[in-house]
C-alpha atoms as a PDB file:
ATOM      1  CA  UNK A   1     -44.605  34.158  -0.577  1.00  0.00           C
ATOM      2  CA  UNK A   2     -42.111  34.598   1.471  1.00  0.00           C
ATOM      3  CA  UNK A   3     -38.602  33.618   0.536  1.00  0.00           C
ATOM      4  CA  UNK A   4     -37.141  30.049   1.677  1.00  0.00           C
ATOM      5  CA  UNK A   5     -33.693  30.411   0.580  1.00  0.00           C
ATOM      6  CA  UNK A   6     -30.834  33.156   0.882  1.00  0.00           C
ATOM      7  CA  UNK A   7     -29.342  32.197  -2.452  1.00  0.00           C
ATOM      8  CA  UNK A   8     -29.408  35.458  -4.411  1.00  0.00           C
ATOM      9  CA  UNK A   9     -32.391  35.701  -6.929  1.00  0.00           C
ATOM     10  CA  UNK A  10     -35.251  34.558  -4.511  1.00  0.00           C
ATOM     11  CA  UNK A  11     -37.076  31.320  -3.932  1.00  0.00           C
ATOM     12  CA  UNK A  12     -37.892  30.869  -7.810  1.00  0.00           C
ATOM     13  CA  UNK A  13     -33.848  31.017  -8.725  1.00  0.00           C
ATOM     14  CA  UNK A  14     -32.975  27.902 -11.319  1.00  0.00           C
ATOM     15  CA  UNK A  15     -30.640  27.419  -8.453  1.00  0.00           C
ATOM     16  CA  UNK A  16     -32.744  28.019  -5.899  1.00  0.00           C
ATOM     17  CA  UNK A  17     -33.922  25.000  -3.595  1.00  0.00           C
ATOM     18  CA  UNK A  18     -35.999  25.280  -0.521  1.00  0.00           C
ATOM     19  CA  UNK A  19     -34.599  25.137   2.951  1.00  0.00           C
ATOM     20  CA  UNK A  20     -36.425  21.531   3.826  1.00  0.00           C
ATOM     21  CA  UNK A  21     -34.511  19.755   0.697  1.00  0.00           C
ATOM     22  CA  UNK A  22     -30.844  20.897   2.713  1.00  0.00           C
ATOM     23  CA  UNK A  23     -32.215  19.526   5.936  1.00  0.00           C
ATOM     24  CA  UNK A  24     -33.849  16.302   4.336  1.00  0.00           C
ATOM     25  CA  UNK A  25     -30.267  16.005   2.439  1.00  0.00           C
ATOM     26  CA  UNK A  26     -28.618  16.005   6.134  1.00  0.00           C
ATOM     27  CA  UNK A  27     -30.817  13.848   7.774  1.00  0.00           C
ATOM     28  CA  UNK A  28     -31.984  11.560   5.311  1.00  0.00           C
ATOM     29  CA  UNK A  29     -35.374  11.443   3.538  1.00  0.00           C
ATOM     30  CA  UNK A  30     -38.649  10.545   5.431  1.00  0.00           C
ATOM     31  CA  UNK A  31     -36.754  10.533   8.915  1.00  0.00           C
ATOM     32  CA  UNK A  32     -35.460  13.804  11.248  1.00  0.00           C
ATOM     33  CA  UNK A  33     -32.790  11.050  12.411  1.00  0.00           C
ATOM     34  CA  UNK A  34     -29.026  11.306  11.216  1.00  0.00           C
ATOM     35  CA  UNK A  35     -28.318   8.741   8.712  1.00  0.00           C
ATOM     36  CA  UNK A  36     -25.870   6.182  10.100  1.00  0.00           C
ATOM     37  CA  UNK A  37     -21.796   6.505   9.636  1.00  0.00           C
ATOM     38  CA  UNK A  38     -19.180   4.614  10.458  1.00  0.00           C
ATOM     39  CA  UNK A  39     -19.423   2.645  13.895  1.00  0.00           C
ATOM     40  CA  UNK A  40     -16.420   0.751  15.094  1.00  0.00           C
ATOM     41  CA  UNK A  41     -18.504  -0.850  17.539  1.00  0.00           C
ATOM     42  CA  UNK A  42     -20.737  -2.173  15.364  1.00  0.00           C
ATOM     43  CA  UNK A  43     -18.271  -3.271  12.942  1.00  0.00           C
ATOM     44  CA  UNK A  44     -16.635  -5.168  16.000  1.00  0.00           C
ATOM     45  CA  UNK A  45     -19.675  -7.147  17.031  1.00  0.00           C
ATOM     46  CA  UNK A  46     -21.231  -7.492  13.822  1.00  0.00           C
ATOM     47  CA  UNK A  47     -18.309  -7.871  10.631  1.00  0.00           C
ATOM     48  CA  UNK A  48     -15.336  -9.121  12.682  1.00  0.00           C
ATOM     49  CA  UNK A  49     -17.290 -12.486  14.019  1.00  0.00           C
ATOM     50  CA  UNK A  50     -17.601 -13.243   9.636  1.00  0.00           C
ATOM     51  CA  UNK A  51     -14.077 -11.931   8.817  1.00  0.00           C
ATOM     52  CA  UNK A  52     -12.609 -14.278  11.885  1.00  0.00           C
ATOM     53  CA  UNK A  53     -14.540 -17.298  10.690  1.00  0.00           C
ATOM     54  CA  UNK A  54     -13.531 -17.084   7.142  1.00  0.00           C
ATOM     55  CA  UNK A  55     -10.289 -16.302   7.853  1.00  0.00           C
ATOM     56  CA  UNK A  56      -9.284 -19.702  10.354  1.00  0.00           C
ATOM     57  CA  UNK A  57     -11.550 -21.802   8.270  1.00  0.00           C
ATOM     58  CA  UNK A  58      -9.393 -20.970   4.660  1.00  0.00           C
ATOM     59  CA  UNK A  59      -5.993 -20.555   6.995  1.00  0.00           C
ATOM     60  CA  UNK A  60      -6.679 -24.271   8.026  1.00  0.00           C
ATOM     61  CA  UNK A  61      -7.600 -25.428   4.739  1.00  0.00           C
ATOM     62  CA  UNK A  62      -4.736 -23.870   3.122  1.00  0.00           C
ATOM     63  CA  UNK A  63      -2.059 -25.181   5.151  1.00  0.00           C
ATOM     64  CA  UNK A  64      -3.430 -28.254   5.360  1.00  0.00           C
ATOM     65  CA  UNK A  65      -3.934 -29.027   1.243  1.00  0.00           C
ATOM     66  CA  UNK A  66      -0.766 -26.763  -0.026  1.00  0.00           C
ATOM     67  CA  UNK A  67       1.646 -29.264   1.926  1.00  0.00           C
ATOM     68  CA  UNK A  68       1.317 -32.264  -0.492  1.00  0.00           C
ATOM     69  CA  UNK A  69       1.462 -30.017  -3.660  1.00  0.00           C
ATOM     70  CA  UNK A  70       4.415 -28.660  -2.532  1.00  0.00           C
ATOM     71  CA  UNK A  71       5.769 -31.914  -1.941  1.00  0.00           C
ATOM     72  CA  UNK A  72       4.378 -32.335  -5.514  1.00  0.00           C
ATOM     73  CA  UNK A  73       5.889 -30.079  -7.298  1.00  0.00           C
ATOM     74  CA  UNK A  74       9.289 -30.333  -5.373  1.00  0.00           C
ATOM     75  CA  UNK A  75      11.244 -32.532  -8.310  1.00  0.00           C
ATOM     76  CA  UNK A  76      12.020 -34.558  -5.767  1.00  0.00           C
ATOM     77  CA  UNK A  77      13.347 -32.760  -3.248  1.00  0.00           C
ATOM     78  CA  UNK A  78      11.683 -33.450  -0.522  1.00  0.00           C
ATOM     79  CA  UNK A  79       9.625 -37.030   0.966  1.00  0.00           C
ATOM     80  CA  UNK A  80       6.265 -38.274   0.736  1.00  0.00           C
ATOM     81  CA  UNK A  81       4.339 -36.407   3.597  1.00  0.00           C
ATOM     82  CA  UNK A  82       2.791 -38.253   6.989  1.00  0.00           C
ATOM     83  CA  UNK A  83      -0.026 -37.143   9.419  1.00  0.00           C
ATOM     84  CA  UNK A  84       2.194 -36.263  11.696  1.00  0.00           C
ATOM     85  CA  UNK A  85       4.337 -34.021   9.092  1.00  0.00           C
ATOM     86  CA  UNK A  86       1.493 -32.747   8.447  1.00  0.00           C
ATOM     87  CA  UNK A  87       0.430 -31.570  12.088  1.00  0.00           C
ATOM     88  CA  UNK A  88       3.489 -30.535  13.130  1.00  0.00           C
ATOM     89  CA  UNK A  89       3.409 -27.902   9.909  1.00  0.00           C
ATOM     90  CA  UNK A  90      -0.018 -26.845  10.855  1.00  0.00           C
ATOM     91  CA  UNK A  91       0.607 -26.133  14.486  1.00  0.00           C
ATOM     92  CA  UNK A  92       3.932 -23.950  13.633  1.00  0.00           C
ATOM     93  CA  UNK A  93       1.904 -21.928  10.875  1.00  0.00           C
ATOM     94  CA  UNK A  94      -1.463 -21.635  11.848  1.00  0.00           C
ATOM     95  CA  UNK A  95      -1.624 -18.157  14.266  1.00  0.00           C
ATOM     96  CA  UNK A  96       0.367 -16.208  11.626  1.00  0.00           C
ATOM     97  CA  UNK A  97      -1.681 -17.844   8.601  1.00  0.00           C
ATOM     98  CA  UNK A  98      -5.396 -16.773  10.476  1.00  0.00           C
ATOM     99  CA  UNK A  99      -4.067 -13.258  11.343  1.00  0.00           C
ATOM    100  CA  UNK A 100      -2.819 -12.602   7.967  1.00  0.00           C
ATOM    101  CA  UNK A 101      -6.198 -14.056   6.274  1.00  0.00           C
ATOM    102  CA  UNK A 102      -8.054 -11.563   8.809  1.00  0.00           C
ATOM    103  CA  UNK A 103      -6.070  -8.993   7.660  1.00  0.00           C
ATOM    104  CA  UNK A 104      -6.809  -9.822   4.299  1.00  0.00           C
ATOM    105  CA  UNK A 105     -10.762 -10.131   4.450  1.00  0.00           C
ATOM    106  CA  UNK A 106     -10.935  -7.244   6.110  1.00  0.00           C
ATOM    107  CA  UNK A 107      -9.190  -4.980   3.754  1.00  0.00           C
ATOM    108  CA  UNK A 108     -10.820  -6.895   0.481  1.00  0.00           C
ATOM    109  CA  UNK A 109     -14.608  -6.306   2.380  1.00  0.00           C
ATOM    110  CA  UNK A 110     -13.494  -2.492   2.512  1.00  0.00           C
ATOM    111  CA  UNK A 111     -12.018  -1.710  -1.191  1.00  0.00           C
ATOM    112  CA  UNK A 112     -14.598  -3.747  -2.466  1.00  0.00           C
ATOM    113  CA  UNK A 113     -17.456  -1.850  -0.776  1.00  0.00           C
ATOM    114  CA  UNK A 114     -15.282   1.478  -1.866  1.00  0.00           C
ATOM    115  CA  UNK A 115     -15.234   0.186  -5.446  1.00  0.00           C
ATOM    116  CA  UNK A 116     -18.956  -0.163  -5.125  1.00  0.00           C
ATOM    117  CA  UNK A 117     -19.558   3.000  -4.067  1.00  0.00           C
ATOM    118  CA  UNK A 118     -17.788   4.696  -6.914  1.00  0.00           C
ATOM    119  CA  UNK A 119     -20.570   2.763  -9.015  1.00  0.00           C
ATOM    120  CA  UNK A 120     -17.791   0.093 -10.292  1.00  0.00           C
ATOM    121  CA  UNK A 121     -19.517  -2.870 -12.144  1.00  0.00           C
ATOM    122  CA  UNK A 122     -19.897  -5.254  -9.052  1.00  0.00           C
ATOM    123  CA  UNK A 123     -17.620  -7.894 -11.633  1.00  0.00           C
ATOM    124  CA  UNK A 124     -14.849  -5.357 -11.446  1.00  0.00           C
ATOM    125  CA  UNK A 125     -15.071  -4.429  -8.114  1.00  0.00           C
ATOM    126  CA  UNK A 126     -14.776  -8.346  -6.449  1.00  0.00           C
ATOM    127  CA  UNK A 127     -12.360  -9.198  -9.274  1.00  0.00           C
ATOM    128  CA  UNK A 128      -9.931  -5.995  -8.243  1.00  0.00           C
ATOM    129  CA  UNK A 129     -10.566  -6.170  -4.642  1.00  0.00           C
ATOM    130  CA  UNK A 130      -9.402 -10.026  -4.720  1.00  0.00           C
ATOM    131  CA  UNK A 131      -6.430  -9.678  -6.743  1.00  0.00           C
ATOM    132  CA  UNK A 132      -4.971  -6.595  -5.652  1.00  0.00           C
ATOM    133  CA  UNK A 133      -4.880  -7.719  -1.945  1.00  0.00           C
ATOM    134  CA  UNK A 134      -4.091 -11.154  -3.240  1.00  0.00           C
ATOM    135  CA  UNK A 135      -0.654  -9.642  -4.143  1.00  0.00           C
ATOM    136  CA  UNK A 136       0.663  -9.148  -0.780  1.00  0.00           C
ATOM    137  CA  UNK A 137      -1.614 -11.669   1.593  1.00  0.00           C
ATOM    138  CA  UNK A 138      -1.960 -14.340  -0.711  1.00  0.00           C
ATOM    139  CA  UNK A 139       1.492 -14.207  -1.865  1.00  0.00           C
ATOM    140  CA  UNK A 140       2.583 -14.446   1.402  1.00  0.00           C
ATOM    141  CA  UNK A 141       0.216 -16.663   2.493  1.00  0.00           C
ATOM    142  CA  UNK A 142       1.278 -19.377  -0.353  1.00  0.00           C
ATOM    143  CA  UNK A 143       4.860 -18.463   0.234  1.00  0.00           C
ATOM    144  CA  UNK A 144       4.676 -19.073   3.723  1.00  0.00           C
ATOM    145  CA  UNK A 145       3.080 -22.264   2.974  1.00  0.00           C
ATOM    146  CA  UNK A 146       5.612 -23.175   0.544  1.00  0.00           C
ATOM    147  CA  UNK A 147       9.051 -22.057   2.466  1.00  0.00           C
ATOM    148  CA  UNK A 148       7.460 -23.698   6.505  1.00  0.00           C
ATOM    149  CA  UNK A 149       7.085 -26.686   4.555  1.00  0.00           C
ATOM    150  CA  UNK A 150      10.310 -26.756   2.791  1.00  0.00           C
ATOM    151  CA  UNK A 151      11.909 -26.158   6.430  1.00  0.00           C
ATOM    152  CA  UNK A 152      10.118 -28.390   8.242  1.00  0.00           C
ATOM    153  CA  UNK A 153      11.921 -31.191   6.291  1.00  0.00           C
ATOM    154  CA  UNK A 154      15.007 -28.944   7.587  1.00  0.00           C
ATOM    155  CA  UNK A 155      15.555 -27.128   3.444  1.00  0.00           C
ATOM    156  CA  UNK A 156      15.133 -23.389   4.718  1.00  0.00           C
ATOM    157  CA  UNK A 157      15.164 -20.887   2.234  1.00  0.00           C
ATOM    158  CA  UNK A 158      18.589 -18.143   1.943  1.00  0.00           C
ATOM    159  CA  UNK A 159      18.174 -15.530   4.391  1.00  0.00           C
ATOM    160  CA  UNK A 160      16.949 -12.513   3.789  1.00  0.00           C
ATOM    161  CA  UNK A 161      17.169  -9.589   6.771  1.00  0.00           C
ATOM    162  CA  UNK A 162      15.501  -6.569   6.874  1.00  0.00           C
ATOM    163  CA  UNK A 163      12.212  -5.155   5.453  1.00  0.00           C
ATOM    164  CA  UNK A 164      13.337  -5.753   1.732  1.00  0.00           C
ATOM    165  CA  UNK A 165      14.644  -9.191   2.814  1.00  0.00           C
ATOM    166  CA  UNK A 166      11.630  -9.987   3.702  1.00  0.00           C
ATOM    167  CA  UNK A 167       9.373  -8.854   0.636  1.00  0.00           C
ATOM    168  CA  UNK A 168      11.696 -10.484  -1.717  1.00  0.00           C
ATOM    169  CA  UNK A 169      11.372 -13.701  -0.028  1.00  0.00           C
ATOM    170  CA  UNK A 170       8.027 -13.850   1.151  1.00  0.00           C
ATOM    171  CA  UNK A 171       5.808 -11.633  -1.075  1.00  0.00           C
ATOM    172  CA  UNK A 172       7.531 -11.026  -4.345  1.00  0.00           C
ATOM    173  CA  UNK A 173       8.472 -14.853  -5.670  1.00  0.00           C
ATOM    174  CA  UNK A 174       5.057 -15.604  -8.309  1.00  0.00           C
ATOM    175  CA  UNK A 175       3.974 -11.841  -7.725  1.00  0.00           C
ATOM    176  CA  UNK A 176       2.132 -12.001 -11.073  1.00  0.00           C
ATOM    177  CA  UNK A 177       0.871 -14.775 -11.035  1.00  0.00           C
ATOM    178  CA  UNK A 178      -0.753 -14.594  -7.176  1.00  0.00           C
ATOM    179  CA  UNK A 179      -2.949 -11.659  -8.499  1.00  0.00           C
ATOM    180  CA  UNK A 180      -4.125 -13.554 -11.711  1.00  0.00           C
ATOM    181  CA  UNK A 181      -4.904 -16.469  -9.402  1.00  0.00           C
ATOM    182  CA  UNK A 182      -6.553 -13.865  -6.374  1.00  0.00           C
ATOM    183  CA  UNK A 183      -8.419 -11.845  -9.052  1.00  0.00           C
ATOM    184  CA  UNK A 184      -9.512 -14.489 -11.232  1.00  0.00           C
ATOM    185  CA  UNK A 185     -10.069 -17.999  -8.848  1.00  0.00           C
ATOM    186  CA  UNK A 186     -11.533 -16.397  -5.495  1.00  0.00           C
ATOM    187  CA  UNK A 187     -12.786 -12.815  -6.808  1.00  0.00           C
ATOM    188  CA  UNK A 188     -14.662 -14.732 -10.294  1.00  0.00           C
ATOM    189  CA  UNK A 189     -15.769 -17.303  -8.004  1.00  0.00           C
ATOM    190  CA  UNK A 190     -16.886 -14.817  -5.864  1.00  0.00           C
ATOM    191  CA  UNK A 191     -18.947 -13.172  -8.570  1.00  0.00           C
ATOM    192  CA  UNK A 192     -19.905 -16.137 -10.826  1.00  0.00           C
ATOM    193  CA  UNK A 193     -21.177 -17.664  -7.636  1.00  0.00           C
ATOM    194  CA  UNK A 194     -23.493 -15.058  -6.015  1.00  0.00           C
ATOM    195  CA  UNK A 195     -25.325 -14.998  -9.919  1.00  0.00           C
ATOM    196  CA  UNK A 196     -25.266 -18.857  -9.844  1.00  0.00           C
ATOM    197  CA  UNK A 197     -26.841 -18.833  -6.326  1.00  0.00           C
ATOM    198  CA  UNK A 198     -29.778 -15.922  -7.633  1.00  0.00           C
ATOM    199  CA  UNK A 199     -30.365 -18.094 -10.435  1.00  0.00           C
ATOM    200  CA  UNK A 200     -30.831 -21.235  -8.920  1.00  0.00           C
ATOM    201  CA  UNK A 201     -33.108 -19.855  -6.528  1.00  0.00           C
ATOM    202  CA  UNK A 202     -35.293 -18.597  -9.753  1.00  0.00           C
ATOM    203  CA  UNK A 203     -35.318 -21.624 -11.332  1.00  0.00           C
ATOM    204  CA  UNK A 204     -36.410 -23.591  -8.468  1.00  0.00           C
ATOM    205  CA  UNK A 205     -38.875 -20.678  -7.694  1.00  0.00           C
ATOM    206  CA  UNK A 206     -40.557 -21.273 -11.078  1.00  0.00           C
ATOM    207  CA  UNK A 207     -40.640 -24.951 -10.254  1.00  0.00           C
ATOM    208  CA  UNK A 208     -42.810 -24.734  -7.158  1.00  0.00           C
ATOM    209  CA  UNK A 209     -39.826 -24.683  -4.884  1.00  0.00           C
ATOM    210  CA  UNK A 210     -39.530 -22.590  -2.095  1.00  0.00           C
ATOM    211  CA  UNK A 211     -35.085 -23.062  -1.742  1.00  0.00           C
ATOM    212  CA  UNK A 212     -33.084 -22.211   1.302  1.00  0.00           C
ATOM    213  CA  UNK A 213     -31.151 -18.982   0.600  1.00  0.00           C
ATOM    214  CA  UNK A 214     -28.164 -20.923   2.566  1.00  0.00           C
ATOM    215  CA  UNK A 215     -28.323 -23.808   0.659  1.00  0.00           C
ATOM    216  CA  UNK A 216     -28.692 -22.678  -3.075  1.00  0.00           C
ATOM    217  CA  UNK A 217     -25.569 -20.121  -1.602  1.00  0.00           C
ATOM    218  CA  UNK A 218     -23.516 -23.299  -0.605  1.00  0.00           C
ATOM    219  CA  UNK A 219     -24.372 -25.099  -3.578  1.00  0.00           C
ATOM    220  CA  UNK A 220     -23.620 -22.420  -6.373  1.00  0.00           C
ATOM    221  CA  UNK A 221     -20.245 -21.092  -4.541  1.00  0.00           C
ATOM    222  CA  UNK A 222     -18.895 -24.851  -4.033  1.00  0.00           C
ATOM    223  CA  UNK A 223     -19.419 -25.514  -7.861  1.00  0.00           C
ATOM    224  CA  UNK A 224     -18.103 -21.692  -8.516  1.00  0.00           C
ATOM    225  CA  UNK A 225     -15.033 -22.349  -6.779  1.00  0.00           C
ATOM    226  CA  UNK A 226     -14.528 -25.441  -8.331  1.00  0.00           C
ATOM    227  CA  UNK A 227     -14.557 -24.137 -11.713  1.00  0.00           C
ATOM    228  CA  UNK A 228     -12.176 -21.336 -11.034  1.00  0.00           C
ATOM    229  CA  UNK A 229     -10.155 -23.430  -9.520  1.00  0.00           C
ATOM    230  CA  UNK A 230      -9.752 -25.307 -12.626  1.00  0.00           C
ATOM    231  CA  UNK A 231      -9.474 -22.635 -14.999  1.00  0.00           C
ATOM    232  CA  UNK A 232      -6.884 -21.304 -13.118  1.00  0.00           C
ATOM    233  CA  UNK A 233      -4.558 -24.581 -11.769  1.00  0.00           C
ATOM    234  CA  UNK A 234      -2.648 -23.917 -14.384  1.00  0.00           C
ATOM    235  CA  UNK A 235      -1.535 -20.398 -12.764  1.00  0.00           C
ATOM    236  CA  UNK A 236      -1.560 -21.641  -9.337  1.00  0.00           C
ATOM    237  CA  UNK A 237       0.864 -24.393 -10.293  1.00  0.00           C
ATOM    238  CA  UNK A 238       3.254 -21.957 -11.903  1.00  0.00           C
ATOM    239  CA  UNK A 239       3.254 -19.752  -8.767  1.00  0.00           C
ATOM    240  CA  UNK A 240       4.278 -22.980  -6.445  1.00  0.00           C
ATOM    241  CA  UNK A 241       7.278 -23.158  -8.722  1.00  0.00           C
ATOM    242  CA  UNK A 242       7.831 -19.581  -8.331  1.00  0.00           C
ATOM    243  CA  UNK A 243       8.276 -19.977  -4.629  1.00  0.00           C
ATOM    244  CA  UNK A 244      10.156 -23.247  -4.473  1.00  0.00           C
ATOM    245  CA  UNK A 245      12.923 -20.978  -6.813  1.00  0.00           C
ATOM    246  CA  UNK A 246      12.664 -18.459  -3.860  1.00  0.00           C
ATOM    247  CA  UNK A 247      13.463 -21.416  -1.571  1.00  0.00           C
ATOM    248  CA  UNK A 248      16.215 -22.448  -3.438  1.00  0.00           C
ATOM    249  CA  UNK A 249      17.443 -19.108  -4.186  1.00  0.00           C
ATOM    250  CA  UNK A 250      18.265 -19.119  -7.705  1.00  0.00           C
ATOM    251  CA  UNK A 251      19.186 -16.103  -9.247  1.00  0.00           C
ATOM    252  CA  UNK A 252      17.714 -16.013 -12.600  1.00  0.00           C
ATOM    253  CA  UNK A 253      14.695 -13.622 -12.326  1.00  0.00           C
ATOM    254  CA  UNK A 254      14.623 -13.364  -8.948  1.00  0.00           C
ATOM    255  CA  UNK A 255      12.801 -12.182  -6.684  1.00  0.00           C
ATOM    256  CA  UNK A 256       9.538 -12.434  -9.179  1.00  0.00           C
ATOM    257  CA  UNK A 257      10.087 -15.435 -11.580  1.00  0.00           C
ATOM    258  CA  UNK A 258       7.447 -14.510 -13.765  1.00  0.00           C
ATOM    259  CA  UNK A 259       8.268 -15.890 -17.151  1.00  0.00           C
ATOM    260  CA  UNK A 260      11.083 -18.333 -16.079  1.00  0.00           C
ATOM    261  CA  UNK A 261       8.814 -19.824 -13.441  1.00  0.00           C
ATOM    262  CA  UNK A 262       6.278 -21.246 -16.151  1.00  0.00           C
ATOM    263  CA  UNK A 263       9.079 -21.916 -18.711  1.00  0.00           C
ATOM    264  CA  UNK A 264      10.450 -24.156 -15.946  1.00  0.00           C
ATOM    265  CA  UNK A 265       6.474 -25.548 -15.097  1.00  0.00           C
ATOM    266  CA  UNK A 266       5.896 -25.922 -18.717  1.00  0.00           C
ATOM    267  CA  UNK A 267       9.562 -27.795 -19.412  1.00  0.00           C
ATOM    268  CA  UNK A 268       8.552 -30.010 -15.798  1.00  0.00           C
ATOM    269  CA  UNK A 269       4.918 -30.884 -16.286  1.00  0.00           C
ATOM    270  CA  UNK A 270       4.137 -29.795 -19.759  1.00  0.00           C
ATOM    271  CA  UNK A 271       0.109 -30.946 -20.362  1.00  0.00           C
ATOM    272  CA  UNK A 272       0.006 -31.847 -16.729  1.00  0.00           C
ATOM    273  CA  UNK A 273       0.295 -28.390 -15.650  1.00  0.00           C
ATOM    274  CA  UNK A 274      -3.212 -27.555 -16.244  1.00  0.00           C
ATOM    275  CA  UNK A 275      -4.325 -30.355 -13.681  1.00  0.00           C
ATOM    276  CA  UNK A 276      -1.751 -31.297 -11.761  1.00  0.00           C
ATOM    277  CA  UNK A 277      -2.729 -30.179  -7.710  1.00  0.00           C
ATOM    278  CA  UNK A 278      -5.850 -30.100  -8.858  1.00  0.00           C
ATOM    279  CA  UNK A 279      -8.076 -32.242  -6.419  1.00  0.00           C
ATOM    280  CA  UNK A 280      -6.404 -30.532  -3.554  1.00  0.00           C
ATOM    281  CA  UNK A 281      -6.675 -27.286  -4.644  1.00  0.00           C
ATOM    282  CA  UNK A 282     -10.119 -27.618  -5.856  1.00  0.00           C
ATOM    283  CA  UNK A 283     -10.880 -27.918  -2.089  1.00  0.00           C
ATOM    284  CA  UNK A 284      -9.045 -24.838  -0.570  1.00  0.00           C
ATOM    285  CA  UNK A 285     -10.955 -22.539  -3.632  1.00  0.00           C
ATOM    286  CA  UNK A 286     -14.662 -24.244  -3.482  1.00  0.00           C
ATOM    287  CA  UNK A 287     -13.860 -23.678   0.530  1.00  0.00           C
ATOM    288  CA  UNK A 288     -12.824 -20.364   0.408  1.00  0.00           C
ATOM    289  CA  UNK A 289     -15.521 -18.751  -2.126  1.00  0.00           C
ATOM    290  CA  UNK A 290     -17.952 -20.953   0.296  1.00  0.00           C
ATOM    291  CA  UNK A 291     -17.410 -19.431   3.489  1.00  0.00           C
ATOM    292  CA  UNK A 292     -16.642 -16.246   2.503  1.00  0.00           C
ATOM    293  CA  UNK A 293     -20.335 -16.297   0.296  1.00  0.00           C
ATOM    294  CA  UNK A 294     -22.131 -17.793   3.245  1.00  0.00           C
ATOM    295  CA  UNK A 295     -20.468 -15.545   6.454  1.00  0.00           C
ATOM    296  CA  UNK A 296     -21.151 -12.695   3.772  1.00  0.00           C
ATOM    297  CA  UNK A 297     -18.128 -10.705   4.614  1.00  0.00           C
ATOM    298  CA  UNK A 298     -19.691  -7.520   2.128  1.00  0.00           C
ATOM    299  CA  UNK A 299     -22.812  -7.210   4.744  1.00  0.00           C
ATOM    300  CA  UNK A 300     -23.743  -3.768   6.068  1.00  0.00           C
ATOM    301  CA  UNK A 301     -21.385  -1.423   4.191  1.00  0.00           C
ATOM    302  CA  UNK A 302     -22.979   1.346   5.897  1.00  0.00           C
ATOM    303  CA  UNK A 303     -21.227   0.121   9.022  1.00  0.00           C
ATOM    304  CA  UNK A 304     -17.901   0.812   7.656  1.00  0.00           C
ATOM    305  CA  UNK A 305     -19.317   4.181   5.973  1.00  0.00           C
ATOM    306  CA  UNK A 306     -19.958   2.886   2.767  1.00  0.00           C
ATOM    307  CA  UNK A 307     -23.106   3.625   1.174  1.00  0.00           C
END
């Protein structure tokens, strides 16, 4: 037969592979159409509209439950919070809390879907995603929290100009701790709760039930969350002292606090550290592994390129 390839050593090379495999490797098997790439458009109209919702919806929550538990765990220092406290601190923080949690989403949807297609255990993957842009957005987002609330009651933090400023007083106070609580709280519930949600929906299967993919997907993140959120208050509480240091600009440590923030949790709350904050935290996590399970910010990866 004629050859089909101009590798050297004719169409029965070991190396040899027809022409038709190279073309079905361009255009994709059992179609002549290209395969799909990366479409801004489509990421526009399709990924943003999730990203946005999940974004405001934890932004709100956030703000809203992370002003009592820094009143909490202020020793003190500042008074018991009203309604009107309250919306007056949400109205100043919200725009720069929803564009940072956009920011956020977005960039955890697109290492995540990297990670996965690098064949990273999917565990790994949420878990690394989570926590490693948990350092920077979630950092800032708690500091933020913490510091708008501290100078709404007119206690503003030292200030700090410039770039570095900035990073030492918004990002780096509880550093540590903000990815063990990122990786660990939202990227396990994350995980645990997607496998909770598959399993339900077997179980019920093998009862006779025919579940609601949305509702055994509410169900198992909510209780997900929760759980994280609990195994990890403990952590969160530590980095709320971190940033009320940062506030209060003490020295020792700074700008990170890692091991003198929980020495000073520990000597403050001792056994109530692992459950102190915990009802109003419990409802910021189970909310935010919620929405972000149910708007499903990992759909269509080949959108962004992924495959």
């Amino acid at each position: 037969p004629p050859p089909s390839t101009h590798r050297p050593g004719g169409p029965w090379a070991p190396d040899a592979r027809p022409a038709c495999a190279e073309v079905m490797e361009l255009f994709g098997e059992g179609s002549l159409q290209p395969r799909p790439g990366p479409s801004p458009r489509r990421w526009v109209q399709e990924v943003a509209p999730r990203v946005g919702l999940a974004g405001f919806t934890v932004a709100s929550i956030t703000i809203d439950r992370t002003a009592s538990q820094v009143v909490n765990t202020s020793a003190g220092a500042l008074p018991k919070l009203t309604l009107r406290d309250q919306f007056q601190i949400y109205r100043s923080t919200i725009a720069k809390q929803n564009v940072l949690m956009f920011v956020q989403y977005t960039c955890t949807r697109e290492m995540k879907l990297a990670l996965d297609s690098l064949s990273v255990a999917p565990a790994i993957s949420t878990m690394l995603a989570c926590g490693t842009l948990g350092v920077p957005c979630s950092s800032l987002q708690y500091n933020w929290a913490i510091q708008d609330t501290y100078r709404h009651f007119r206690q503003a933090a030292p200030d700090s100009p410039g770039l570095l400023g900035f990073l030492k007083q918004k990002v780096c106070p509880g550093l540590f701790w903000s990815f063990s609580r990122a990786a660990f709280a939202t990227g396990g519930g994350l995980y645990f709760g997607g496998r909770s949600a598959v399993a339900l929906e077997e179980r019920l299967r093998a009862g006779g039930v025919e579940p609601s993919p949305v509702v055994t997907k509410v169900l198992a993140s909510l209780s997900a969350g929760a759980l994280c959120s609990l195994a990890t208050q403990w952590v969160h509480n530590v980095t709320l002292i971190a940033g009320r240091m940062a506030v209060r600009g003490e020295a020792r440590q700074a700008p990170h606090y890692t091991t003198v923030a929980f020495t000073t949790a520990w000597r403050e709350m001792r056994w109530s550290l692992f459950y102190m904050n915990f009802p109003q935290r419990m409802v910021i996590q189970s909310i935010t592994v919620c929405i972000l399970s149910v708007c499903d910010i990992f759909c269509r990866p080949e959108i962004s390129g992924w495959r």
